[in-house]
N, C-alpha and C. Protein backbone atom coordinates (compact mmCIF):
# COMPACT_ATOMS: atom_id res chain seq x y z
N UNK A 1 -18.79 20.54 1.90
CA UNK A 1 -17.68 19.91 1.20
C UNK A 1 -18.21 19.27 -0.08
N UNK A 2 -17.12 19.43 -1.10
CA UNK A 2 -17.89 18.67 -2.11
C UNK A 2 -17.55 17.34 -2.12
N UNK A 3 -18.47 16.14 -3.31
CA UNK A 3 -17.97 15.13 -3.44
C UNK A 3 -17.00 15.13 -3.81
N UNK A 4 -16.03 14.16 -3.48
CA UNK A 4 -15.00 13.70 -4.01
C UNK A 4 -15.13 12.08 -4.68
N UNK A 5 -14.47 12.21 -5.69
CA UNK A 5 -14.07 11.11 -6.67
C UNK A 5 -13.40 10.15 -6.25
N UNK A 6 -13.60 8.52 -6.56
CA UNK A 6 -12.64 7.49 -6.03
C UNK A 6 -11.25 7.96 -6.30
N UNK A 7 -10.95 8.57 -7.30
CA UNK A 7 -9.89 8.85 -7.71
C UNK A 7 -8.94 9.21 -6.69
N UNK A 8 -9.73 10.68 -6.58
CA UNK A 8 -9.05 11.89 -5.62
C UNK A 8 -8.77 11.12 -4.25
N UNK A 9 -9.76 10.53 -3.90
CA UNK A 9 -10.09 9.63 -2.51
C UNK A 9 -8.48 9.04 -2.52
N UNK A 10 -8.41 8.15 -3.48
CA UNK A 10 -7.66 7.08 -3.30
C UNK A 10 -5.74 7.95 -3.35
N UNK A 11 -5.82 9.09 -4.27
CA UNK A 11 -5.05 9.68 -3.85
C UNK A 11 -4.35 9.95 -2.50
N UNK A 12 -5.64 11.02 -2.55
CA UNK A 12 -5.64 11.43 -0.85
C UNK A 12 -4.87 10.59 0.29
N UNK A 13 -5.74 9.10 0.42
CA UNK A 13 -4.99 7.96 0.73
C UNK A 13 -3.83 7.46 0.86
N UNK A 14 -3.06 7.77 -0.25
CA UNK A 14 -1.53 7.21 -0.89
C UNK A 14 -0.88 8.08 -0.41
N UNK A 15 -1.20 9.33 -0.06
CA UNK A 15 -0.16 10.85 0.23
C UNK A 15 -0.53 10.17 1.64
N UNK A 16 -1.01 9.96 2.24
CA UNK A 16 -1.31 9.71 3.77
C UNK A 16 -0.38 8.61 4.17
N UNK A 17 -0.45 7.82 3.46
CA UNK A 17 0.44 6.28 3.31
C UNK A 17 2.08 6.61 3.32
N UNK A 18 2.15 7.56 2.45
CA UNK A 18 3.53 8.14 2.23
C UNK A 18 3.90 8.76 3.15
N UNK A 19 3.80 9.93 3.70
CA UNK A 19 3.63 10.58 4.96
C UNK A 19 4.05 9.53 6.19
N UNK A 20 2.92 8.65 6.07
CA UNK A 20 3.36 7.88 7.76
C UNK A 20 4.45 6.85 6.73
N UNK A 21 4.74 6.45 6.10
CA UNK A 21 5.66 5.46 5.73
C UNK A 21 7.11 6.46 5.87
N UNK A 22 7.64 7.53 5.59
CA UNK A 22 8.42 8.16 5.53
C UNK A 22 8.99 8.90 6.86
N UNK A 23 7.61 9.06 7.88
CA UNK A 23 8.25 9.67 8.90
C UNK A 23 8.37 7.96 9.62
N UNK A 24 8.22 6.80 9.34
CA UNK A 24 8.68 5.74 9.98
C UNK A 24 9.99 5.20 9.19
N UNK A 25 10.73 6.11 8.69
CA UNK A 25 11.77 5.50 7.98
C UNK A 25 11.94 4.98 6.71
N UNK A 26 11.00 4.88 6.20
CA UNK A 26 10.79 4.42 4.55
C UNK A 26 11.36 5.14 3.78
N UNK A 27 11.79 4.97 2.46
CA UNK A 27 12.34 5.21 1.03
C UNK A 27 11.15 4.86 0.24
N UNK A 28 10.62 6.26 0.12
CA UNK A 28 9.70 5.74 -1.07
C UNK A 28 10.82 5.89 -2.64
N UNK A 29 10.31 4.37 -2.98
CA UNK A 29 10.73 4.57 -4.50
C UNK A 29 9.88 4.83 -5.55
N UNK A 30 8.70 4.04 -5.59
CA UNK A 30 7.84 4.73 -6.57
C UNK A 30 6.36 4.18 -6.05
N UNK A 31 5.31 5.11 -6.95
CA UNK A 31 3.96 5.22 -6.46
C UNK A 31 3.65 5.13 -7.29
N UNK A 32 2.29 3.96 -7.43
CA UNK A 32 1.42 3.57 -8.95
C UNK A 32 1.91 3.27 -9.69
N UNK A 33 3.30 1.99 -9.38
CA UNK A 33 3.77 0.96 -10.49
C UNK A 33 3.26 0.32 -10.85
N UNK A 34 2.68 0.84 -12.91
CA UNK A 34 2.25 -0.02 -13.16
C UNK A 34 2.76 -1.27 -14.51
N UNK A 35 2.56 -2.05 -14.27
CA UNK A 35 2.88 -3.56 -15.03
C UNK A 35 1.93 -4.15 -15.32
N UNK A 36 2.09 -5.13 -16.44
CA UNK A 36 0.68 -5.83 -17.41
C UNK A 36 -0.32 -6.37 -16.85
N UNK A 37 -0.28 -6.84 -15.19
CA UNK A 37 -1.09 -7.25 -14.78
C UNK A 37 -1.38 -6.48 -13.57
N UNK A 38 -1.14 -4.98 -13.40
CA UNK A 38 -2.22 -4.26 -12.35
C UNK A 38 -1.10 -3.26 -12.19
N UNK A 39 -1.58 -2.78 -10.85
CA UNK A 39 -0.57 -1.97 -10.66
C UNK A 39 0.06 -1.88 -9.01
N UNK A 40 1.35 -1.16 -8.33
CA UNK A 40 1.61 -1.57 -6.90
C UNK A 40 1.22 0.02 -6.59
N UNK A 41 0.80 0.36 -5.13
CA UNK A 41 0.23 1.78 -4.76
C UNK A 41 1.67 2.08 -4.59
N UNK A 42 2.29 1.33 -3.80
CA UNK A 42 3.30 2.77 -3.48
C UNK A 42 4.99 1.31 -3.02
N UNK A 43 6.05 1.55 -3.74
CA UNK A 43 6.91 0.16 -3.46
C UNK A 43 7.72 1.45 -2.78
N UNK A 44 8.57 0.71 -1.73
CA UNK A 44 9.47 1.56 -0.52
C UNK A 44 10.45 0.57 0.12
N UNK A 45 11.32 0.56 0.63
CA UNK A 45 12.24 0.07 1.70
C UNK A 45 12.72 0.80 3.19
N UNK A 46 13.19 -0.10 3.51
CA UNK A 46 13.36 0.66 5.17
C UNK A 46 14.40 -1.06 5.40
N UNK A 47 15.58 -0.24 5.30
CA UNK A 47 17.23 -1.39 5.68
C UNK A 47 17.16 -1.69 4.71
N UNK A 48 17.57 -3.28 4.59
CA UNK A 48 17.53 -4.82 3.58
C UNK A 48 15.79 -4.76 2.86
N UNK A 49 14.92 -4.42 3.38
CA UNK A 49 13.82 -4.75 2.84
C UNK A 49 12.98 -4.00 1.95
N UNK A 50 12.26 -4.57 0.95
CA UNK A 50 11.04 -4.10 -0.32
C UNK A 50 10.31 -4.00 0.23
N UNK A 51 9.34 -3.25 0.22
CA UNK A 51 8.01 -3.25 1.12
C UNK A 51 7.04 -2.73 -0.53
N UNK A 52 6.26 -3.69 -0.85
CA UNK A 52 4.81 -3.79 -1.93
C UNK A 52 3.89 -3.35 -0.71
N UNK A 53 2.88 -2.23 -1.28
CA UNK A 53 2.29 -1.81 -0.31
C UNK A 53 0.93 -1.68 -0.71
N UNK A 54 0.03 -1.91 -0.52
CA UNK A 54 -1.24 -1.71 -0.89
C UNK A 54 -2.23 -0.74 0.42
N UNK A 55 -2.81 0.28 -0.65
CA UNK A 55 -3.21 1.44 0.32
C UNK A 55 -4.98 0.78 0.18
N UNK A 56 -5.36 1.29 1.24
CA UNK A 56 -6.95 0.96 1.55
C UNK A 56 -7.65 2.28 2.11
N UNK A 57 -8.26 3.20 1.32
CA UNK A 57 -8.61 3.82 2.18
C UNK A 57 -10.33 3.62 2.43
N UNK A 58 -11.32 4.12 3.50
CA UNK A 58 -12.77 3.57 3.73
C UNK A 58 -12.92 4.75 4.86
N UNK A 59 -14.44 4.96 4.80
CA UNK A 59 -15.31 5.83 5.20
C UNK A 59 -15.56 5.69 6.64
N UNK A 60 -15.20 6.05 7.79
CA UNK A 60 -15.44 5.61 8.99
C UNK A 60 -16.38 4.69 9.09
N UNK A 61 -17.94 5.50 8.82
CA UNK A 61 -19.37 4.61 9.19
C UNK A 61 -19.17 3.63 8.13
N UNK A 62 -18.70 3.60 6.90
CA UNK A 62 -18.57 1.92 6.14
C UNK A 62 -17.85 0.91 6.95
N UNK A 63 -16.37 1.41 7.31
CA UNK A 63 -15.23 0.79 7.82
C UNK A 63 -15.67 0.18 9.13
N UNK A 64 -17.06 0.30 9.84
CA UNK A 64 -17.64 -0.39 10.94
C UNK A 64 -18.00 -1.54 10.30
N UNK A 65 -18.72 -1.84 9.29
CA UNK A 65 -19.05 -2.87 8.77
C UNK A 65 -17.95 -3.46 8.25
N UNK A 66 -17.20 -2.49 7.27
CA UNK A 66 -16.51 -3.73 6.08
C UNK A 66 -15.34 -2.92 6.19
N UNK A 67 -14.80 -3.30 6.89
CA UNK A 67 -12.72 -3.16 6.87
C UNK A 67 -12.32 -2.84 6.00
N UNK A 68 -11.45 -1.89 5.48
CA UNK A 68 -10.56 -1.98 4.71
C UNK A 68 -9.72 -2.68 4.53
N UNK A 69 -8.86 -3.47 5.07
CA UNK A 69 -8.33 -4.54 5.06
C UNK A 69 -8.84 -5.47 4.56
N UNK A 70 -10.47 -5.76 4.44
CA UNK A 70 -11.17 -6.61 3.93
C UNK A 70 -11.31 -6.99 2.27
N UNK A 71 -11.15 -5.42 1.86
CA UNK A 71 -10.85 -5.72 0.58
C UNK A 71 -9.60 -6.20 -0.41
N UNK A 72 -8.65 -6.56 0.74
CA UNK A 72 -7.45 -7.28 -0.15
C UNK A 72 -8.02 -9.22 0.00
N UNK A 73 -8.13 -9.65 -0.79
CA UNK A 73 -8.53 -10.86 -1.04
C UNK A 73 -6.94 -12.01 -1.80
N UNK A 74 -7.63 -13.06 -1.58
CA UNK A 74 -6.62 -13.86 -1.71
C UNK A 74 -6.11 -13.59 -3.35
N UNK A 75 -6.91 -13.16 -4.22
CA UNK A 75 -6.17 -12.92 -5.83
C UNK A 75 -5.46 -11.65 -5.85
N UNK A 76 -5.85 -10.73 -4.92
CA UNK A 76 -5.31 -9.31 -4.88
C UNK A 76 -4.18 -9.43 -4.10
N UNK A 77 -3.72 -10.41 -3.01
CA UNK A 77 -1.97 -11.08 -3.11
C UNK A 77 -1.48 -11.57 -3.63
N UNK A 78 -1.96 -12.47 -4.81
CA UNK A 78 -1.34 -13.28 -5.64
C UNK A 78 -0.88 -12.38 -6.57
N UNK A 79 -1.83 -11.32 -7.39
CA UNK A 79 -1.43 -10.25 -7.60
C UNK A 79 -0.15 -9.22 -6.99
N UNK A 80 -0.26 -9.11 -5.99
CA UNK A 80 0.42 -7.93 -5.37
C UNK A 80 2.31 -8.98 -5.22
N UNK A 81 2.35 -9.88 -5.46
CA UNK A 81 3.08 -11.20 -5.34
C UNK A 81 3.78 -11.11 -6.78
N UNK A 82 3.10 -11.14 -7.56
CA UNK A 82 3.21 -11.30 -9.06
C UNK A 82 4.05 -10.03 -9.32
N UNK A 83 3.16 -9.06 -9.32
CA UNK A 83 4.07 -7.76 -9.33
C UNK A 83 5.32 -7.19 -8.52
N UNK A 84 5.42 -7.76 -7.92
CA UNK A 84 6.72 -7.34 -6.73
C UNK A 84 7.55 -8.06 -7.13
N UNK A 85 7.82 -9.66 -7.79
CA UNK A 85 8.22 -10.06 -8.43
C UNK A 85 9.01 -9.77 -9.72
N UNK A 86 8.09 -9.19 -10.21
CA UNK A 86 8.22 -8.50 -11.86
C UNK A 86 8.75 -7.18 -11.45
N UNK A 87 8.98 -6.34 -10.59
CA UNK A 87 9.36 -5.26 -10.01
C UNK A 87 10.73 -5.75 -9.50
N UNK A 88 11.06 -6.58 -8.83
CA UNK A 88 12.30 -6.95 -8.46
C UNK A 88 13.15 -7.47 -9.42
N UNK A 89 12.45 -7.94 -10.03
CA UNK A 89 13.77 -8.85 -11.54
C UNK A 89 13.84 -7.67 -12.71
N UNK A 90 12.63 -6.59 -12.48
CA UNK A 90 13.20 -5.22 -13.39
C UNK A 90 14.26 -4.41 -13.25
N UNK A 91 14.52 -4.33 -12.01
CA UNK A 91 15.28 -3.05 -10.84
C UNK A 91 16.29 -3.91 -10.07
N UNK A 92 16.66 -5.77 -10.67
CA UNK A 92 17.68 -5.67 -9.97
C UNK A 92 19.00 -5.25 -9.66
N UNK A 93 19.46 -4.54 -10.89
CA UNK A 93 20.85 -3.66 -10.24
C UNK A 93 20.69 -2.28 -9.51
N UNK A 94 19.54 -1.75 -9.55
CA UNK A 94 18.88 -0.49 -8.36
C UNK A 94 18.86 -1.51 -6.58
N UNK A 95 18.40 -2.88 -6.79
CA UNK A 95 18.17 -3.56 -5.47
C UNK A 95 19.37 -4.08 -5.33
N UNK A 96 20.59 -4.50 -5.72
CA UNK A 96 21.31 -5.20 -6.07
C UNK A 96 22.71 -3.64 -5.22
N UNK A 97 22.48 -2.70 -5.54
CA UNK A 97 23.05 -1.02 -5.37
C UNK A 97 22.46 -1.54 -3.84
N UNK A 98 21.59 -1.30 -3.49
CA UNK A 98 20.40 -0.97 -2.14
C UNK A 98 20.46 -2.15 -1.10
N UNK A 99 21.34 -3.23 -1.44
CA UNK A 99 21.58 -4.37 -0.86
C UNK A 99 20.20 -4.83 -0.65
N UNK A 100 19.42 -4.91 -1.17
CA UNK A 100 17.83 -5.22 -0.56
C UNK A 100 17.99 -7.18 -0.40
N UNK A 101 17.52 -7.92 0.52
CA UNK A 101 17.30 -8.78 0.79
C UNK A 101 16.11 -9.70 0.85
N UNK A 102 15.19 -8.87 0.72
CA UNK A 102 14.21 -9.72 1.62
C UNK A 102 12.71 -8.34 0.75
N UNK A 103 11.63 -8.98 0.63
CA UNK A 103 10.39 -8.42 0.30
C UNK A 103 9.35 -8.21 0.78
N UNK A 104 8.93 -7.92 1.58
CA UNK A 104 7.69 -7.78 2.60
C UNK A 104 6.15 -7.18 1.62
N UNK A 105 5.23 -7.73 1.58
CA UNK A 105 3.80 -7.55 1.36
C UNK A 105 2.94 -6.81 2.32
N UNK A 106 2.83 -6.09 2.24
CA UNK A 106 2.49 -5.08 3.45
C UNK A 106 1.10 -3.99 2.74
N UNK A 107 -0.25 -4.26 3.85
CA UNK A 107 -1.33 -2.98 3.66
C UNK A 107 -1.38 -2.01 4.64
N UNK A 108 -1.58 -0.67 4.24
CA UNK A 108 -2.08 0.52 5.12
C UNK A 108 -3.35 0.48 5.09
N UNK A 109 -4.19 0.42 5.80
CA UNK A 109 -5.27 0.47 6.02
C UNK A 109 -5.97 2.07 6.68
N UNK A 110 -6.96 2.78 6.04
CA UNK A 110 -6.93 4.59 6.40
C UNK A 110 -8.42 4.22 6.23
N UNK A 111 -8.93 5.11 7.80
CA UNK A 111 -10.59 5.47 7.64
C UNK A 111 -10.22 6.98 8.03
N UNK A 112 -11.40 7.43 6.97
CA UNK A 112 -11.71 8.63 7.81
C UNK A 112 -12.92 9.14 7.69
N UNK A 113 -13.26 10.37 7.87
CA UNK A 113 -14.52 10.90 8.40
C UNK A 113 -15.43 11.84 6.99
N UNK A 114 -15.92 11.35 6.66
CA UNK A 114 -16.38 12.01 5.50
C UNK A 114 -16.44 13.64 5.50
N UNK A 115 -17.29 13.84 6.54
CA UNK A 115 -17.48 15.65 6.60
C UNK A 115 -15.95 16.42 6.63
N UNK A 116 -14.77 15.70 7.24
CA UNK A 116 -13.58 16.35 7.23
C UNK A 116 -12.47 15.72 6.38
N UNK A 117 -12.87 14.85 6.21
CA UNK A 117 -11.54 14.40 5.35
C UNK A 117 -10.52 14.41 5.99
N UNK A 118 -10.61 14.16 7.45
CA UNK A 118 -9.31 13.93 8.59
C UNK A 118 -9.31 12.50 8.84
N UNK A 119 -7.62 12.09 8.75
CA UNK A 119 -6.84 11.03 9.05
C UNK A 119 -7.59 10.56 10.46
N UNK A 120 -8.28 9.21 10.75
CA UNK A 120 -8.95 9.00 11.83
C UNK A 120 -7.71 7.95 12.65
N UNK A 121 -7.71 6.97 11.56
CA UNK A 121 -6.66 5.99 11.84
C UNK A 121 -6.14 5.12 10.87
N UNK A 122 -4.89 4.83 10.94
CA UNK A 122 -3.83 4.28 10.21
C UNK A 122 -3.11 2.98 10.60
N UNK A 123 -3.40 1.93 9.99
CA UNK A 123 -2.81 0.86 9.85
C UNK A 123 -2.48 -0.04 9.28
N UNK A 124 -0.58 -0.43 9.58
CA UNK A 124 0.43 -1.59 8.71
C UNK A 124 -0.01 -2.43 9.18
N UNK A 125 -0.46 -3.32 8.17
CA UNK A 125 -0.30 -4.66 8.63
C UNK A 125 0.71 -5.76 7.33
N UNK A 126 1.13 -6.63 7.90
CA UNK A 126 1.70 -7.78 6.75
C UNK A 126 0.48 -8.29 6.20
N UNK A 127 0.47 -8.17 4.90
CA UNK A 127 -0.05 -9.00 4.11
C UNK A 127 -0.27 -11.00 4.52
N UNK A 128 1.09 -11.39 4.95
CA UNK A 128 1.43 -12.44 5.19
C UNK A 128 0.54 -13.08 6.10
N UNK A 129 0.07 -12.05 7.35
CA UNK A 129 -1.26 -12.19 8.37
C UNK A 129 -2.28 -12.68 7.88
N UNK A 130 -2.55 -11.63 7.16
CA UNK A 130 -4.13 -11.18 6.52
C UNK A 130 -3.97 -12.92 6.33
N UNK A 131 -3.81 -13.25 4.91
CA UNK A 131 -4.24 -14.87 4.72
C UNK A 131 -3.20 -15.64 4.39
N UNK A 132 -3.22 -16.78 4.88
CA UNK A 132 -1.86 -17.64 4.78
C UNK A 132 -1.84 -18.04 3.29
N UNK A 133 -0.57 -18.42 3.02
CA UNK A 133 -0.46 -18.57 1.29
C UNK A 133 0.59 -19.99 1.03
């Protein structure tokens, strides 16, 4: 197999994210919104709710040591906060149409196996968990 690029990686990732977000009911609205201060991987709803989503993907044998989950840090919610924000006061007559209520901060977390590049395991978690704010 050849190397692959963070790029492609992180792709790869986001189509995986989409996939399980969609067969769980999600509306993806858009992927790699970006705004002056970063960008959101993938914004979606499912009912009343926004879901800001931040994709993680990591290498099985890394992901023993260092989580993917690990790399969302307390500025990378303040961030992901900021933008969902600025995303909601852009699109409010699209949310406003969509009855949306409510905003959820939410990571997928994806390891997989280097030699195959197969989906090992997948997991939502709330942002809100990860660290109190």
């Amino acid at each position: 197999m050849s190397k692959l690029n963070r790029k492609k990686l992180g792709q790869i990732g986001e189509n995986m994210a989409c996939k399980y977000l969609s067969k769980n009911g999600y509306i993806i609205w858009h992927r790699n919104w970006i705004y002056k201060k970063g960008e959101i991987d993938i914004i979606c709803s499912k009912g009343r709710t926004l879901s800001i989503v931040e994709v993680k993907l990591r290498n099985e044998n890394f992901s023993k040591i260092y989580k993917p989950i690990d790399a969302i840090n307390e500025r990378k919610i303040r961030q992901l906060k900021y933008l969902g924000a600025r995303f909601f006061r852009n699109n409010l007559g699209h949310i406003r149409r969509r009855r949306i209520t409510k905003i959820s901060y939410d990571a997928i977390a994806i390891t997989y196996t280097k030699q195959k590049l197969l989906l090992n395991k997948i997991k939502q978690v709330s942002l809100e968990h990860v660290i109190q704010i």
